[in-house]
Protein backbone atom coordinates (compact mmCIF):
# COMPACT_ATOMS: atom_id res chain seq x y z
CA UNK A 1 -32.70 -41.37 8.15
CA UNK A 2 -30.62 -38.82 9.38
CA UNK A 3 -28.57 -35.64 8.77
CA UNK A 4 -27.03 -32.56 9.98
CA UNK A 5 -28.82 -29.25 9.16
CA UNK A 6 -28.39 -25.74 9.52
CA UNK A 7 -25.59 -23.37 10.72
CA UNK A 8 -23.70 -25.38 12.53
CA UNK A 9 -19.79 -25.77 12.24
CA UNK A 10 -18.54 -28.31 14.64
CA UNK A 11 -18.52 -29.52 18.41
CA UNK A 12 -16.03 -27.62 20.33
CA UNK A 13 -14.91 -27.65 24.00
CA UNK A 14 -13.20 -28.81 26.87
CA UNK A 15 -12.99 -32.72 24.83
CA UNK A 16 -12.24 -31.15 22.03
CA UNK A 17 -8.90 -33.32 21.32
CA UNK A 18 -10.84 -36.71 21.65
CA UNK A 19 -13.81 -35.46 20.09
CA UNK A 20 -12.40 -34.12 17.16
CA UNK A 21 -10.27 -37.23 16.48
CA UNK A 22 -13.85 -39.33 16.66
CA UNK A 23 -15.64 -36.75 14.37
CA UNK A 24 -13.28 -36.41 11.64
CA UNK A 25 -15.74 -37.52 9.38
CA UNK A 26 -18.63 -35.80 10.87
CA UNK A 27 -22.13 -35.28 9.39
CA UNK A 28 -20.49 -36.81 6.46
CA UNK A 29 -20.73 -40.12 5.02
CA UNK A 30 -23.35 -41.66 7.69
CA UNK A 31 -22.05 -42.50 11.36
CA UNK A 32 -21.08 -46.18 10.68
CA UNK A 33 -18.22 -45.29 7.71
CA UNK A 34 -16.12 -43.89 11.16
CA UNK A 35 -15.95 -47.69 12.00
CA UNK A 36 -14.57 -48.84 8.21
CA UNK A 37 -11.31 -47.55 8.37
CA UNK A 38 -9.59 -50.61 10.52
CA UNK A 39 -7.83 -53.42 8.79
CA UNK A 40 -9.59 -57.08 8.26
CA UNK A 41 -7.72 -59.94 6.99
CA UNK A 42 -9.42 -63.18 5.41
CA UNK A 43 -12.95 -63.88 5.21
CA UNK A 44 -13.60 -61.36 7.69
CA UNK A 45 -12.56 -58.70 5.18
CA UNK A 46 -14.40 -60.47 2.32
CA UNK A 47 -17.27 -60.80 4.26
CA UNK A 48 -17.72 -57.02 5.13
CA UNK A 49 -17.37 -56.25 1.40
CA UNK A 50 -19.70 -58.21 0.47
CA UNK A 51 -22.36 -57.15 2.82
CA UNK A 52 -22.18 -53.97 0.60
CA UNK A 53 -25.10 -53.79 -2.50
CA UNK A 54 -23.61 -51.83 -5.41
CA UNK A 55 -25.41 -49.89 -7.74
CA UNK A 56 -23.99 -48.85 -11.19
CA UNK A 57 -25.27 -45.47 -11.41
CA UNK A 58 -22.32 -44.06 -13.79
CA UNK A 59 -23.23 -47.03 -16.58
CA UNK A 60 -26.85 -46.31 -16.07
CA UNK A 61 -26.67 -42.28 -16.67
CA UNK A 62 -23.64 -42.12 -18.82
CA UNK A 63 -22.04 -39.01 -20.26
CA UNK A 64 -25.82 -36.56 -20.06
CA UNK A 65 -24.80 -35.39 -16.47
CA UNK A 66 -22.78 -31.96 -15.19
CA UNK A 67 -19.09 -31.59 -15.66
CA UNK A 68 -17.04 -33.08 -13.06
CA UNK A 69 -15.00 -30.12 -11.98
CA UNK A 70 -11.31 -29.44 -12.75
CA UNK A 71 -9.22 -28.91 -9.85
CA UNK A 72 -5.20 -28.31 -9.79
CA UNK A 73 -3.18 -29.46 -6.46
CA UNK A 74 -1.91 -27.26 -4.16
CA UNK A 75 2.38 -27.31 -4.59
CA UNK A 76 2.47 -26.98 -1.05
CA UNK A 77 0.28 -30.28 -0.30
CA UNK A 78 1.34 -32.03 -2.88
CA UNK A 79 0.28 -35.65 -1.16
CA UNK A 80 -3.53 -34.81 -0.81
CA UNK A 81 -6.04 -35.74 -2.28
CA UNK A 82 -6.18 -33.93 -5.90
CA UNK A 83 -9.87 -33.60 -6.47
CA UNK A 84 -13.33 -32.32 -4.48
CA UNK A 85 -15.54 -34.87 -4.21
CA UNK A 86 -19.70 -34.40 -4.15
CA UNK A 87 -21.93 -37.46 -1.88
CA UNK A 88 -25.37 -38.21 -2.10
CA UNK A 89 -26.34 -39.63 1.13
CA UNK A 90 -29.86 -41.27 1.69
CA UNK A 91 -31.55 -42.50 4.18
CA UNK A 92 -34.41 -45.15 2.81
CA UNK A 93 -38.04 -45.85 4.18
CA UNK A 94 -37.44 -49.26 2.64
CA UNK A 95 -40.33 -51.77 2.48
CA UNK A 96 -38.53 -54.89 1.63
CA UNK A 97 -37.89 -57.35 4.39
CA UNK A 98 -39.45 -58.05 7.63
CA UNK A 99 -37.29 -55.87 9.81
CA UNK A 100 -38.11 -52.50 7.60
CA UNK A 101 -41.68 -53.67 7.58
CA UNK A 102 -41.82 -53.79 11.28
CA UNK A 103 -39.66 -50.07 12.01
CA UNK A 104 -41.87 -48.60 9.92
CA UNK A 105 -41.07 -48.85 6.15
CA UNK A 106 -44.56 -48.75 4.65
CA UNK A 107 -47.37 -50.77 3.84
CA UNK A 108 -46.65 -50.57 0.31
CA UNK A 109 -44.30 -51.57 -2.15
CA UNK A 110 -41.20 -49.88 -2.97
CA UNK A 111 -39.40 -46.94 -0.95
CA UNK A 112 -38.54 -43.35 -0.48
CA UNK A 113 -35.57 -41.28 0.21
CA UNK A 114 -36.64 -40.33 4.00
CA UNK A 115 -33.62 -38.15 3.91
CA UNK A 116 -30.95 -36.56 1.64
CA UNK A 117 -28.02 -34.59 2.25
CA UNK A 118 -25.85 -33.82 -0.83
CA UNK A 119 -21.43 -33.83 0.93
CA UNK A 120 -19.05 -31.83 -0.77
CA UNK A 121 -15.22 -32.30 0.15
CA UNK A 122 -13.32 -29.67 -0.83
CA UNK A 123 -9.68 -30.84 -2.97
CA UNK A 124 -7.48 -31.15 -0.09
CA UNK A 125 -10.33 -32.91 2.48
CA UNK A 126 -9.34 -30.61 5.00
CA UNK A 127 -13.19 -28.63 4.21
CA UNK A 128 -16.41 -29.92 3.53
CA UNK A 129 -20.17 -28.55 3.58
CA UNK A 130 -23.11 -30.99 3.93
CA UNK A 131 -26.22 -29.65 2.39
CA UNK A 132 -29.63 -30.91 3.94
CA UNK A 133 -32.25 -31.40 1.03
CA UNK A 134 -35.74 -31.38 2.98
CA UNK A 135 -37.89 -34.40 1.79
CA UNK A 136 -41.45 -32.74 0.88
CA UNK A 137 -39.44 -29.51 -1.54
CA UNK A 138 -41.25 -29.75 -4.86
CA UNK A 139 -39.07 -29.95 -7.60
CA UNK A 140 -39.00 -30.80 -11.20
CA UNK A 141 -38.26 -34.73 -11.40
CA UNK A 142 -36.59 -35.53 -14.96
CA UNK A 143 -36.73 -38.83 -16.63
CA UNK A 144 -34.64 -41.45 -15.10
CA UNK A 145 -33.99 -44.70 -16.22
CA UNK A 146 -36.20 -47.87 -14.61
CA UNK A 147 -34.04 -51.03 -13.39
CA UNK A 148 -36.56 -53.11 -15.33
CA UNK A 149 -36.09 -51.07 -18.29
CA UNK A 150 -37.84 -48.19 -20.11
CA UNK A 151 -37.71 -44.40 -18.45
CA UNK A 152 -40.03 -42.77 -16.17
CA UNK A 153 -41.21 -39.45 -17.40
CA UNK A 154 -40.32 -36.03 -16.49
CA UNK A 155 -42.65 -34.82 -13.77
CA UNK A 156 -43.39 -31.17 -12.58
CA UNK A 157 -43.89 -30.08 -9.11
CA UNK A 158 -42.72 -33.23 -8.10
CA UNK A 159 -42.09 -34.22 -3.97
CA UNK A 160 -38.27 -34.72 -4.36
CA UNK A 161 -38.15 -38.02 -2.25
CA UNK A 162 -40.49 -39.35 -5.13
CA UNK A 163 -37.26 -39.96 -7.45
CA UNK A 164 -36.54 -42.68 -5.26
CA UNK A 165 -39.45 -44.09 -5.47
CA UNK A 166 -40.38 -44.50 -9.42
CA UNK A 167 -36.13 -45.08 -10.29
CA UNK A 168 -34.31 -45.72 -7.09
CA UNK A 169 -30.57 -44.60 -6.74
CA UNK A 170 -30.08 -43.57 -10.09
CA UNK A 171 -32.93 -41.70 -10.07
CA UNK A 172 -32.18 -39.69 -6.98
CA UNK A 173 -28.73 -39.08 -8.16
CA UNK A 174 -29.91 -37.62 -11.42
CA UNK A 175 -33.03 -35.50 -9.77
CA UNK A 176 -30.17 -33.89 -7.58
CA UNK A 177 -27.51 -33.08 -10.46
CA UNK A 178 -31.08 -32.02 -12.28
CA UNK A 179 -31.65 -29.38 -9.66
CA UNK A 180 -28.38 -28.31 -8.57
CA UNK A 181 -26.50 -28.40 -11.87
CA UNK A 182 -24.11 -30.32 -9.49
CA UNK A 183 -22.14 -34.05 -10.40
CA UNK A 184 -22.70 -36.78 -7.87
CA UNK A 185 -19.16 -38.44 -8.02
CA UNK A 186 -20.21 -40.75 -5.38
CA UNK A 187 -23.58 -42.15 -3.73
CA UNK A 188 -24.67 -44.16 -0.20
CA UNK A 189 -27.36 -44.93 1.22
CA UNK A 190 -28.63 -46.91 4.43
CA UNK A 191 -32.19 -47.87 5.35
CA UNK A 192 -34.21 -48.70 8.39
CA UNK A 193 -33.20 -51.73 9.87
CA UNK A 194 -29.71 -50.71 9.41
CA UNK A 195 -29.99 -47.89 11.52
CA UNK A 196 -32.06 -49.46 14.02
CA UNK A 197 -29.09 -52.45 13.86
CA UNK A 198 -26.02 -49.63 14.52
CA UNK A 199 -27.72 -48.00 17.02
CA UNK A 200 -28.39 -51.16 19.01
CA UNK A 201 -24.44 -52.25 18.04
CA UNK A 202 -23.10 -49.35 19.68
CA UNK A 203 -25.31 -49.90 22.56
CA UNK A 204 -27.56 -46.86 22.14
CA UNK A 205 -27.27 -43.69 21.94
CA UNK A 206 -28.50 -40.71 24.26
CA UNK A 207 -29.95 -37.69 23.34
CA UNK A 208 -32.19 -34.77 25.25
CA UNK A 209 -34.94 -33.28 24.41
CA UNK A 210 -36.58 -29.83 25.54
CA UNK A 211 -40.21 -30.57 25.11
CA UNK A 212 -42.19 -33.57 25.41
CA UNK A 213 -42.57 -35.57 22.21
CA UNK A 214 -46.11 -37.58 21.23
CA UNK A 215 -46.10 -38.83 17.79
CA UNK A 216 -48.09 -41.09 16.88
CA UNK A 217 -46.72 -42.07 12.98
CA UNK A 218 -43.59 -42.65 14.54
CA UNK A 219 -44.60 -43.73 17.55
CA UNK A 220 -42.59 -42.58 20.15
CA UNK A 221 -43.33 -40.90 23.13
CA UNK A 222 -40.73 -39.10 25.63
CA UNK A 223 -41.27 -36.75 28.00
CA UNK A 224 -39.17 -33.73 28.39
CA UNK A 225 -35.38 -34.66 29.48
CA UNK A 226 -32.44 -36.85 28.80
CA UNK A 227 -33.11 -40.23 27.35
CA UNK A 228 -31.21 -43.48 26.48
CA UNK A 229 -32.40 -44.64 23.14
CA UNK A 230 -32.24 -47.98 21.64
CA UNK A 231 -32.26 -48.60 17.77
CA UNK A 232 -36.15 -48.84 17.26
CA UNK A 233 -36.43 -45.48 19.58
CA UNK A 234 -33.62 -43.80 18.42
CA UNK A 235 -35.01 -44.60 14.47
CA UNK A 236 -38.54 -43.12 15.63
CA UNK A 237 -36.51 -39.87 17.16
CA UNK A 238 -34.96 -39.35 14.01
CA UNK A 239 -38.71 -40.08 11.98
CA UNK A 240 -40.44 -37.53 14.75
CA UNK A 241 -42.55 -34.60 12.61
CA UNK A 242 -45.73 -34.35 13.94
CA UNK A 243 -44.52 -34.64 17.64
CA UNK A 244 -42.91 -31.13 17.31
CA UNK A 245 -42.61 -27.58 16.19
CA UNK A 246 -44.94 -27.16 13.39
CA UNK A 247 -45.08 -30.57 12.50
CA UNK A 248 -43.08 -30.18 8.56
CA UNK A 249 -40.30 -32.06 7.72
CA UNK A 250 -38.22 -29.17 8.57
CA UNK A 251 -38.91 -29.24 12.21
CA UNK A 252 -37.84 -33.13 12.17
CA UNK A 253 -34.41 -32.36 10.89
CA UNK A 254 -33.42 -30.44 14.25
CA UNK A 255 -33.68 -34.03 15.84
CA UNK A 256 -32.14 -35.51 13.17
CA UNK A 257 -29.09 -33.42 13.91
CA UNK A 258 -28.94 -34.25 17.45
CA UNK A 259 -29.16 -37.71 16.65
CA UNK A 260 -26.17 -37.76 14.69
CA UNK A 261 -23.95 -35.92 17.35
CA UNK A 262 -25.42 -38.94 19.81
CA UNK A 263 -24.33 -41.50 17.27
CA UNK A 264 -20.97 -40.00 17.47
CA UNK A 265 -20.48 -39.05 20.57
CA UNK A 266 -21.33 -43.08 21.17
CA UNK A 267 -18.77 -43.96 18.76
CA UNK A 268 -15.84 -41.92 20.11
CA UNK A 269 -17.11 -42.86 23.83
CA UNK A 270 -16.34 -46.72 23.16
CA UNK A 271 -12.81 -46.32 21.07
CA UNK A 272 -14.28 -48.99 18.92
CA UNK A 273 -10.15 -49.36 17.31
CA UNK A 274 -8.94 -51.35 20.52
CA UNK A 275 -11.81 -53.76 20.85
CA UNK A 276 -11.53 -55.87 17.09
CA UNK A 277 -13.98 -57.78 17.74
CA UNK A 278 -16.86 -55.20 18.52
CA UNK A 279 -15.59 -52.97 15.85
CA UNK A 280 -15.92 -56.04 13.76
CA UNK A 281 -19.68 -55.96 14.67
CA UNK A 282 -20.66 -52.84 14.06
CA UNK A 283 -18.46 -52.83 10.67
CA UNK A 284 -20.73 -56.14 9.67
CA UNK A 285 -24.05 -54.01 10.97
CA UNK A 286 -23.06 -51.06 9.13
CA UNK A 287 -21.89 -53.15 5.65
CA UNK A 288 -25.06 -54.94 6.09
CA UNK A 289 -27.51 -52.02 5.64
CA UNK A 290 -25.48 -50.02 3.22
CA UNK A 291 -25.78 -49.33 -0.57
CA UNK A 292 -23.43 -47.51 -2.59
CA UNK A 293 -22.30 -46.49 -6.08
CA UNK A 294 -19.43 -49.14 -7.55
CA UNK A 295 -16.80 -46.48 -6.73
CA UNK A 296 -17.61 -47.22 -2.82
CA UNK A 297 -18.73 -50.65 -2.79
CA UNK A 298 -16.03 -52.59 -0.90
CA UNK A 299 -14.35 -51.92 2.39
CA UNK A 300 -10.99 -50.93 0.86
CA UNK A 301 -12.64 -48.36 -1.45
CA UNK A 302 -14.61 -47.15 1.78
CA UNK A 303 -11.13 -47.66 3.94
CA UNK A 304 -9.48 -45.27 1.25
CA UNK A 305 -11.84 -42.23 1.46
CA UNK A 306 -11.72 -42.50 4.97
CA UNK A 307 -7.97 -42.17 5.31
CA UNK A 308 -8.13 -39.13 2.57
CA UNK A 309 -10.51 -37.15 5.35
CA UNK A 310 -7.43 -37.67 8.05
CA UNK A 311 -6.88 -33.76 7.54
CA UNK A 312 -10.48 -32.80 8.16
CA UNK A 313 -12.06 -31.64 11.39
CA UNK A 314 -15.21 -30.65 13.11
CA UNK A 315 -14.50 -27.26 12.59
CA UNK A 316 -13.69 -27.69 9.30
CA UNK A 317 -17.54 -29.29 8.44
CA UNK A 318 -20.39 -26.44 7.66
CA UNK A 319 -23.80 -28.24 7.63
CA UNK A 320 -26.73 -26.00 5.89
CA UNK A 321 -30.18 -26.91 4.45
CA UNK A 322 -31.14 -26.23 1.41
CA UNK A 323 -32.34 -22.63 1.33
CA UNK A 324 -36.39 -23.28 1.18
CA UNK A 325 -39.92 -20.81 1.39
CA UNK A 326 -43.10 -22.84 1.36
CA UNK A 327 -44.33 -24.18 -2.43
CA UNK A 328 -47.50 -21.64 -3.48
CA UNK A 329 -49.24 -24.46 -4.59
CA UNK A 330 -49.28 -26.08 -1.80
CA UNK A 331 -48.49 -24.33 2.18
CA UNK A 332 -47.24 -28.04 3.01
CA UNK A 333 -44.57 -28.39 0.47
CA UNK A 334 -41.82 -25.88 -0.13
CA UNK A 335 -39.33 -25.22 -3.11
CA UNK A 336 -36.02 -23.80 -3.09
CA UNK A 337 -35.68 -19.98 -2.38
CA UNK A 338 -33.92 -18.25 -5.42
CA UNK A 339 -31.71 -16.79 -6.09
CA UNK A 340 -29.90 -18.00 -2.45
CA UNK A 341 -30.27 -21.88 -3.58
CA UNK A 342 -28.95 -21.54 -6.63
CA UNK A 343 -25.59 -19.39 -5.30
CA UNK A 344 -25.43 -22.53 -2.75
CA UNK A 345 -24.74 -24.93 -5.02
CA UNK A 346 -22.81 -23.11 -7.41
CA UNK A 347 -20.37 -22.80 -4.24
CA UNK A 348 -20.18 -26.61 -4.32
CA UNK A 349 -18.95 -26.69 -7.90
C-alpha cells in the first residue's frame, strides 16, 4: 500500500553514510526485503521461506509476453550482476482473513491492487527507477487467465487496479507488460495486515504532516504536525485520499512516499543486523504477508537479489509516476499522457 512517486532521487545529508547504507534498497522491493538479507540456520530459515505464497505467473502466461531484453556485461565489472531486472510491486486491499477485514480490505469478496509501482534495475544494480502506476488510470485490460480456469475477457477503459481483481497476480503482471510493452521478470506483493504487522514490528514509524488530515474512508484523523504512527494508523496514512489535496489517488501517493522514507528511516534507526532475534521478527512479519513470483519465493532467492543491490544507493534510485492527464470520459479517472508515457517505459527496456 505504498510507494515512492515523483522526482525524487534520494535522501541526502549530514547522515548520509548511515542512511545510505540502510536505504540501499530504497523505494524498491517494499521496506521489509531490507530485513531478508541476514543468515538463518534450521527451522528458523525454513520457516521464513515458507511464510512466502508463490505464484507461478511464468507457467501461467508462457511465451505471449515482451522480449526479455539482451544485455552484455561490462569488462570492467565483470562480477555484477549480468542482466536488468523489471518488479511489479503491489500493495493488496485484500479481503480474506479477519485482520484485512478489520484494516479495511472490503466488504466484498476478492481484492485490488491498492498500489503498483513497476522497479527497474539497471544491469550492474548500481541504477534503478521505480515507476508509480496511479490506481484509478483507465487502461485497456487484456484477457488473463482465471486460477479456476477459463480467461477473463479483454476490457476497454478499464480502472487498472481491476486486473487484480477478475485474475489476480497474473493478471496484473500481464495488464502491465500489456500497457508498457515491458517484461515483468519478477513480481511481489504484500497486503494489509502485513503492513499494519511491520509497522507495529519495527515499533512505528513517524511521519509529519503539513495540514490537518480528516478522512473518513480511511479513518484517520491528525492534526497538523509530527506524529508517531502505529501499524493500523500508519496503514490509514498511506490509504488517506479524501483527507487531502484534491482528494484523487494522486494526491494520496505524496503520503505514500513519506511513509516509505518513515519505514526506512525506522529500519536503519534500530540496526535490526545486531539484534537476531528482532530481525528474526520482523523477517517472520514481513515473510508472512508477502507473495511473490517462484523466482522470489524463498529467503535465499530474496537473500540473493538483495546482495546483487550492494552497489546501489539512494542517489542512484529515480522514483517517477507514470506520466498521467485526467481520462475524457471520466474527470475522476486519468490515462497515460502520450507520447511522454510511452518514451518512459521504452527507457526501462
Amino acid at each position: 500500500m505504498f510507494l515512492p512517486v515523483t522526482g525524487h532521487n534520494g535522501d541526502q545529508g549530514s547522515e548520509a553514510g548511515r542512511r545510505t547504507r540502510a536505504l540501499k534498497t530504497a523505494g524498491l522491493l517494499l521496506a521489509g526485503t531490507l530485513v531478508l538479507g541476514a543468515g538463518a540456520a534450521g527451522w528458523a530459515y525454513w520457516h521464513l521461506s515458507d511464510n512466502i505464497t508463490g505464484v507461478d505467473i511464468d507457467g501461467a502466461l508462457g511465451d505471449n509476453r515482451p522480449p526479455k531484453p539482451v544485455t552484455t556485461p561490462s569488462p570492467s565489472a565483470p562480477a555484477a550482476p549480468s542482466e536488468a531486472l523489471n518488479i511489479l510491486v503491489l500493495g493488496s486491499d485484500s479481503r480474506s482473513g479477519e485482520d484485512n477485514r478489520r484494516l479495511g480490505g472490503g466488504d466484498s469478496a476478492g481484492a485490488r491492487s491498492d498500489t503498483a509501482m513497476v522497479v527497474h534495475l539497471d544491469a550492474g544494480r548500481t541504477t534503478a527507477t521505480v515507476v508509480s502506476i496511479p490506481r484509478d488510470t483507465l487502461v485497456t485490460r487484456p484477457s488473463c487467465p482465471r486460477p479456476s480456469g477459463g480467461s477473463t475477457r479483454v476490457a476497454r477503459l478499464a480502472m487498472f487496479n481491476s486486473a487484480y481483481e477478475v485474475g489476480g497476480p497474473v493478471c496484473a503482471v500481464k495488464t502491465v507488460e500489456a500497457m508498457t510493452n515491458v517484461r515483468m521478470d519478477h513480481y511481489l506483493e504484500i497486503d494489509f495486515s502485513g503492513f499494519a504487522r511491520l509497522v507495529d514490528a519495527l515499533g512505528g514509524v513517524t511521519v509529519t504532516t503539513d495540514e490537518d488530515i480528516t478522512d473518513e474512508d480511511s479513518h484517520l484523523r491528525l492534526k497538523a504536525g509530527t506524529h508517531h504512527l502505529d501499524g493500523t494508523r500508519a496503514l490509514a496514512f498511506a490509504r488517506t485520499r479524501h483527507g487531502i489535496g484534491d482528494g484523487s489517488d494522486l494526491g494520496r501517493i505524496g503520503l505514500q512516499q513519506q511513509l516509505v522514507k518513515a519505514l526506512l528511516e525506522q529500519i536503519a534507526a534500530q540496526d535490526l543486523f545486531t539484534d537476531p532475534a528482532r530481525l528474526y521478527r520482523v523477517a517472520d512479519t514481513v515473510t508472512a504477508g508477502l507473495t511473490a513470483d517462484t523466482g522470489l519465493d524463498s529467503l535465499a532467492e530474496l537473500t540473493r537479489l538483495g546482495q546483487s543491490l550492494q552497489g546501489l544507493t539512494a542517489s542512484g534510485v529515480r522514483t517517477v509516476m507514470m506520466p498521467v492527464v485526467p481520462a475524457p470520459s471520466d474527470p475522476n479517472r486519468v490515462v497515460a499522457e502520450e507520447p511522454q508515457a510511452r518514451k518512459l517505459w521504452e527507457s526501462l527496456r
